[in-house]
N, C-alpha and C. Protein backbone atom coordinates (compact mmCIF):
# COMPACT_ATOMS: atom_id res chain seq x y z
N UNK A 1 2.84 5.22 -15.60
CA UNK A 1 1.43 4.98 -15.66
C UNK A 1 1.21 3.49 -15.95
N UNK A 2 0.36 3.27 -15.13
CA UNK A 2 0.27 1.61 -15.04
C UNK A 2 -0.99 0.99 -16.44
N UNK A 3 -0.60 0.00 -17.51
CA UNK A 3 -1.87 -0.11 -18.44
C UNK A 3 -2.99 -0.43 -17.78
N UNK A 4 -4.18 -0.01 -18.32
CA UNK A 4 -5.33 -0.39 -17.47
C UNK A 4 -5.85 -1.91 -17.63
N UNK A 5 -5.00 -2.93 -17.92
CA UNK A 5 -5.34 -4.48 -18.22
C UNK A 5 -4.86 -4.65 -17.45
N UNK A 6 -3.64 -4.64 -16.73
CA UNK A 6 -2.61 -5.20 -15.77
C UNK A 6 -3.16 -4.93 -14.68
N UNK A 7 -3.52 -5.70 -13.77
CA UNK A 7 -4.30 -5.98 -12.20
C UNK A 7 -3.56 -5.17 -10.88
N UNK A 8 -2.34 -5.62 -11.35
CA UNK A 8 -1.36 -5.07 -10.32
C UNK A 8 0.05 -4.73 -10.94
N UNK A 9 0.84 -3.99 -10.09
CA UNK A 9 2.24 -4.13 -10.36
C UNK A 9 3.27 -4.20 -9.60
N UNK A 10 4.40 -4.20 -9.26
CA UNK A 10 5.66 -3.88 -8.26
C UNK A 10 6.27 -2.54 -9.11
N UNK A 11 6.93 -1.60 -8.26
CA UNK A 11 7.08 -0.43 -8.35
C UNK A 11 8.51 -0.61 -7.77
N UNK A 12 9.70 -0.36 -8.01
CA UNK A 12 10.80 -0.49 -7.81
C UNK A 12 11.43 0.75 -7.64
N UNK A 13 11.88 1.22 -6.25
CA UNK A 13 12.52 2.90 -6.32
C UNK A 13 13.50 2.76 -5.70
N UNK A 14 14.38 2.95 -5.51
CA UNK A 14 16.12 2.78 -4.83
C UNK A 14 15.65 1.68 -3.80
N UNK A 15 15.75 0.09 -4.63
CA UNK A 15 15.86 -0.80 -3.41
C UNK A 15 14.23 -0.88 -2.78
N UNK A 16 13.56 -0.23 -3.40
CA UNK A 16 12.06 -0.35 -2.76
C UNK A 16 11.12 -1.15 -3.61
N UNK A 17 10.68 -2.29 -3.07
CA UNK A 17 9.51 -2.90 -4.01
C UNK A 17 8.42 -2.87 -3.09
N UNK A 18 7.32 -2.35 -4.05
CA UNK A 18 6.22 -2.11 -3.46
C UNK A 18 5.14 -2.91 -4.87
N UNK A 19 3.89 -3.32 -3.93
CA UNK A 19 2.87 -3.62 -5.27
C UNK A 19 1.50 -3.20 -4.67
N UNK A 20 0.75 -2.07 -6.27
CA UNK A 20 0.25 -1.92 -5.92
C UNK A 20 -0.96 -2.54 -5.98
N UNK A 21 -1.98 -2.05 -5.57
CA UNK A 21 -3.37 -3.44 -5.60
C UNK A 21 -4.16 -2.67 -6.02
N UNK A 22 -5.24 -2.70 -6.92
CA UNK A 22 -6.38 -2.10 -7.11
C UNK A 22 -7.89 -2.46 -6.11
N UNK A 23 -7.24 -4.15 -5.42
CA UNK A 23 -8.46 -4.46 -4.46
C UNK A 23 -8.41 -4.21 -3.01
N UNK A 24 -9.03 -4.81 -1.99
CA UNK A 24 -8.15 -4.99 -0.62
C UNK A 24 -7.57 -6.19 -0.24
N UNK A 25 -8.31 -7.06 -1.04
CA UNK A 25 -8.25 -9.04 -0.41
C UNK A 25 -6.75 -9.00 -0.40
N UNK A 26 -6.00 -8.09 -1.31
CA UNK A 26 -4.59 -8.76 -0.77
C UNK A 26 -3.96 -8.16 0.62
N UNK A 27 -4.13 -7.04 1.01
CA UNK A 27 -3.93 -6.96 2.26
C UNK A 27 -3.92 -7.73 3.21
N UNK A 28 -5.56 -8.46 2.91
CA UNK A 28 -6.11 -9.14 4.13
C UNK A 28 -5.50 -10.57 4.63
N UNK A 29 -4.97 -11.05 2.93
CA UNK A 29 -4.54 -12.04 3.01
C UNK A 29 -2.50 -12.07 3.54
N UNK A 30 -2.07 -10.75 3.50
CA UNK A 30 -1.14 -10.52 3.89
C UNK A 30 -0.91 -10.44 5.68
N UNK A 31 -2.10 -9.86 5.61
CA UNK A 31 -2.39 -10.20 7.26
C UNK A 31 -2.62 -11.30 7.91
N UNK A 32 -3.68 -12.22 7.23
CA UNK A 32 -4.04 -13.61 7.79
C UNK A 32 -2.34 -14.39 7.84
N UNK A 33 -1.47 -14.25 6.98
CA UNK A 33 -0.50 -14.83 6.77
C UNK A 33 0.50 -14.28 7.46
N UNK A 34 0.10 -13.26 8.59
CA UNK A 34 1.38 -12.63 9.20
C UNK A 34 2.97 -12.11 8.39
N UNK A 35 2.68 -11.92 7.37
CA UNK A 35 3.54 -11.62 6.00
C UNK A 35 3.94 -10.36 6.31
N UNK A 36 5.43 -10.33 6.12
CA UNK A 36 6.19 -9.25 6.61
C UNK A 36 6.80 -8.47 4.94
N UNK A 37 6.33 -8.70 3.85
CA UNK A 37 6.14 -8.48 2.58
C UNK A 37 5.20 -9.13 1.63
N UNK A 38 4.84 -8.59 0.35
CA UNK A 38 5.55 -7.41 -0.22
C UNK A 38 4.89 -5.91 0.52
N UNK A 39 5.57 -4.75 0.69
CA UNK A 39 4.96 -3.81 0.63
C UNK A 39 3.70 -3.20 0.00
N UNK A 40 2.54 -2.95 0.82
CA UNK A 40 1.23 -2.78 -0.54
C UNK A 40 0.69 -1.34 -0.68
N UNK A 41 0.28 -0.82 -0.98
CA UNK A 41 -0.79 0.38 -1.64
C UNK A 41 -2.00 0.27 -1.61
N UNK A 42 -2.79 0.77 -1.22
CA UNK A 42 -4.18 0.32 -1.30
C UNK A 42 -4.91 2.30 -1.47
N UNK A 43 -5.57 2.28 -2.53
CA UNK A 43 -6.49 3.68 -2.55
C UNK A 43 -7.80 3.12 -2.29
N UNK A 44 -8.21 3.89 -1.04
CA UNK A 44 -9.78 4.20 -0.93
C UNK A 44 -10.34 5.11 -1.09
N UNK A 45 -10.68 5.43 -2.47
CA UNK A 45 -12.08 6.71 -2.70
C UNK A 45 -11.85 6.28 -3.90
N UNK A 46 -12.99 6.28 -4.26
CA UNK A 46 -13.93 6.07 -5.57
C UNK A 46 -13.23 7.00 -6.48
N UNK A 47 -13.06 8.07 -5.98
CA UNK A 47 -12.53 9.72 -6.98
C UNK A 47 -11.01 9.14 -7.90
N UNK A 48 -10.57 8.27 -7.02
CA UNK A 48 -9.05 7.65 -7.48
C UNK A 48 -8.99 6.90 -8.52
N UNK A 49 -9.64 6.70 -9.46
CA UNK A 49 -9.59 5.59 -10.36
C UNK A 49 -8.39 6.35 -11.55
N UNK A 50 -8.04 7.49 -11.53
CA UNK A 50 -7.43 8.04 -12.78
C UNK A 50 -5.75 7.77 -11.99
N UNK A 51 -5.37 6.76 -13.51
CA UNK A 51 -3.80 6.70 -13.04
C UNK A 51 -2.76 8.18 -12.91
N UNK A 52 -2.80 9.16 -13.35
CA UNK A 52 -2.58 10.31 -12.95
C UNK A 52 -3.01 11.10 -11.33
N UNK A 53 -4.37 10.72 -10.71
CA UNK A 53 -4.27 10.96 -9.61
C UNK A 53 -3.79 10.07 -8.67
N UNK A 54 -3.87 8.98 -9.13
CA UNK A 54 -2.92 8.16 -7.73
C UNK A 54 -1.64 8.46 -7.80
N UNK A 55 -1.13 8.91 -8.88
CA UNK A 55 0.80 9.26 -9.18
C UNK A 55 1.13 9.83 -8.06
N UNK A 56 -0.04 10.72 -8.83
CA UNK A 56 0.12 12.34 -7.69
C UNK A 56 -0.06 12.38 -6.14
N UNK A 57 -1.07 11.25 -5.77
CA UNK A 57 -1.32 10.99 -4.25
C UNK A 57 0.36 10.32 -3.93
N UNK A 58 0.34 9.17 -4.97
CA UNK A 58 2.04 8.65 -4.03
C UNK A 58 2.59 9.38 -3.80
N UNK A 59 2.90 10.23 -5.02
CA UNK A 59 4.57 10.91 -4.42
C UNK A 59 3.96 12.55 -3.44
N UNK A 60 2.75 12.74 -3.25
CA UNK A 60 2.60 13.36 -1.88
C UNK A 60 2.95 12.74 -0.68
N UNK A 61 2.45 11.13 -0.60
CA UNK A 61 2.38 10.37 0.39
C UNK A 61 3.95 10.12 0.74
N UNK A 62 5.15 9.59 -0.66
CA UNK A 62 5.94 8.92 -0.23
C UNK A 62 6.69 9.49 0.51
N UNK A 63 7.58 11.05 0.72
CA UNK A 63 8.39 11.00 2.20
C UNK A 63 7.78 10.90 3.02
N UNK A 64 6.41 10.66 3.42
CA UNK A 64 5.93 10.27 5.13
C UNK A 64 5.80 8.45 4.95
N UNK A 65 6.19 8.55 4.05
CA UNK A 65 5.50 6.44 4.36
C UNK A 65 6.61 5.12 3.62
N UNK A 66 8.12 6.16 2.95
CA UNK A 66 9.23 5.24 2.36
C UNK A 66 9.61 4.67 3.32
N UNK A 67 10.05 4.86 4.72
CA UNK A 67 10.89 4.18 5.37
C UNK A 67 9.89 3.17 5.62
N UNK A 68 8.75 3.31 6.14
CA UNK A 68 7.77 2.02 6.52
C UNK A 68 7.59 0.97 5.86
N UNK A 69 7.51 1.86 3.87
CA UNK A 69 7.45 0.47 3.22
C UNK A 69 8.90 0.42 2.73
N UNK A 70 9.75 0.46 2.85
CA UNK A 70 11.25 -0.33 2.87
C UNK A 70 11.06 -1.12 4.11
N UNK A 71 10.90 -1.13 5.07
CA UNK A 71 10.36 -2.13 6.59
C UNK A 71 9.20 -3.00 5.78
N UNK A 72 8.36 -2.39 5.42
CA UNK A 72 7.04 -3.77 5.25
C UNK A 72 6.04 -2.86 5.41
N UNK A 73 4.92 -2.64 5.63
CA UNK A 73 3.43 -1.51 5.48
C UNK A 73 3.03 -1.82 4.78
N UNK A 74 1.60 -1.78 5.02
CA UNK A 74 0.20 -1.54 4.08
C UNK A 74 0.06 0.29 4.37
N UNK A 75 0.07 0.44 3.57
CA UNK A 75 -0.35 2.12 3.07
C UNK A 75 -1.69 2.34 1.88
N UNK A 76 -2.65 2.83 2.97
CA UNK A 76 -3.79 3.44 2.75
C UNK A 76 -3.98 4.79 2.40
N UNK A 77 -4.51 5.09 1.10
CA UNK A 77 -4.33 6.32 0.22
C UNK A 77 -5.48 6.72 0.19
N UNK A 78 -6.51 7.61 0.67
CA UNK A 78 -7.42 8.77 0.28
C UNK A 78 -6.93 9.90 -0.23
N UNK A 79 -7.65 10.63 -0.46
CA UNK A 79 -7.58 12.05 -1.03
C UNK A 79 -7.05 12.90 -0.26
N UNK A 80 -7.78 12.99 1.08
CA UNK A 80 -6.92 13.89 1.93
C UNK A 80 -6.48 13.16 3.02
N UNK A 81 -6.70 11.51 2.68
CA UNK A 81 -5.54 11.03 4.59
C UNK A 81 -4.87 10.06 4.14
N UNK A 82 -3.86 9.50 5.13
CA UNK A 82 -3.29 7.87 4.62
C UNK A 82 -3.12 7.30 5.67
N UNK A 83 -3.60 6.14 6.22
CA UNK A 83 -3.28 5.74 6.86
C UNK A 83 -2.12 4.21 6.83
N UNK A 84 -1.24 4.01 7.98
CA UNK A 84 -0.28 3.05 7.48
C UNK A 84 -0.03 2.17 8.65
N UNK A 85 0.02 0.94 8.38
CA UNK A 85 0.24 -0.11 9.12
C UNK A 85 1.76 -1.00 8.78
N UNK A 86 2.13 -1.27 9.95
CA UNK A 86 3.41 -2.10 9.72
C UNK A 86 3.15 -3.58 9.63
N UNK A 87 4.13 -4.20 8.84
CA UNK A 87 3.76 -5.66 9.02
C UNK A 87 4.88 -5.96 9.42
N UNK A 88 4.87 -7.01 10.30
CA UNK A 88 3.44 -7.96 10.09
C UNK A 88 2.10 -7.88 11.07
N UNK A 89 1.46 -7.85 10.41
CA UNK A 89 -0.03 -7.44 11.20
C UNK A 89 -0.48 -8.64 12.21
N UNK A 90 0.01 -9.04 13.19
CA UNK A 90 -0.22 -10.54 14.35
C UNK A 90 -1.52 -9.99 15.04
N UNK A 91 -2.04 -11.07 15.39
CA UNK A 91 -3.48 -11.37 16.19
C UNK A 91 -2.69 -10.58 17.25
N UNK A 92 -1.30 -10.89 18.14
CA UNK A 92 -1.06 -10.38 19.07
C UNK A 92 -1.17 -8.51 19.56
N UNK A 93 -0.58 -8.17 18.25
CA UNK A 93 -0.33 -6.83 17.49
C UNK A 93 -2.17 -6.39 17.85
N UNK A 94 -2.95 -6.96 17.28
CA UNK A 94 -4.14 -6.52 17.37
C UNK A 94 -4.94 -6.44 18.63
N UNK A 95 -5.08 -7.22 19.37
CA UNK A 95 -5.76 -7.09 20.47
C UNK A 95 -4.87 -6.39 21.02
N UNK A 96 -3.61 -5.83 21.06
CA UNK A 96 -2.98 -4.65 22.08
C UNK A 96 -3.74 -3.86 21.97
N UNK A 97 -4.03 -2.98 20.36
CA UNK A 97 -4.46 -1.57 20.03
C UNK A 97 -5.52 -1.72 20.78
C-alpha cells in the first residue's frame, strides 16, 4: 500500500519496474518524448482512489499486461476495462491507427 503523501512510486516484481502515476501528464510526456520507459499505470475512474482497490485492479490486470510492461506500456486501469499501449508511442505509430 502506497502512503498517501508519496505522488508516485516504482513497483519492482521479478525484474519489472513499473511507476505508478496518480495523474496523466506523465504519460503524455512519455509520449511527446518517444520514451521507451519507465513502464506506467494510469487509473481512470474516480471510484479508484482507495489504495486497496487499485491492488486489487493490478493484480486482476497483471497476467494480461506483464509482458507489455516488461517491453515498455502505458496501462490504463478502469473498473471494468484496461486499455494498453506500447512504447514508444511515435507520431509515425499514430497516424497508422
Amino acid at each position: 500500500m502506497l502512503p498517501p503523501t508519496k505522488p508516485s512510486s516504482s513497483v519492482p516484481h521479478a525484474n519489472l519496474a513499473c511507476s505508478y502515476r496518480p495523474d496523466t501528464d506523465f504519460g503524455t510526456l512519455l509520449a511527446l518524448r518517444e520514451a521507451t520507459s519507465p513502464s506506467v499505470i494510469l487509473f481512470r475512474a474516480a471510484s479508484l482512489t482507495r489504495a486497496d482497490d487499485q491492488v486489487a485492479l493490478i493484480l486482476v490486470a497483471l497476467p494480461f499486461t506483464e509482458a507489455a510492461l516488461r517491453r515498455g506500456a502505458i496501462v490504463i486501469l478502469e473498473r471494468h476495462r484496461l486499455r494498453l499501449r506500447d512504447l514508444p508511442i511515435t507520431r509515425q505509430r499514430e497516424e497508422n491507427r
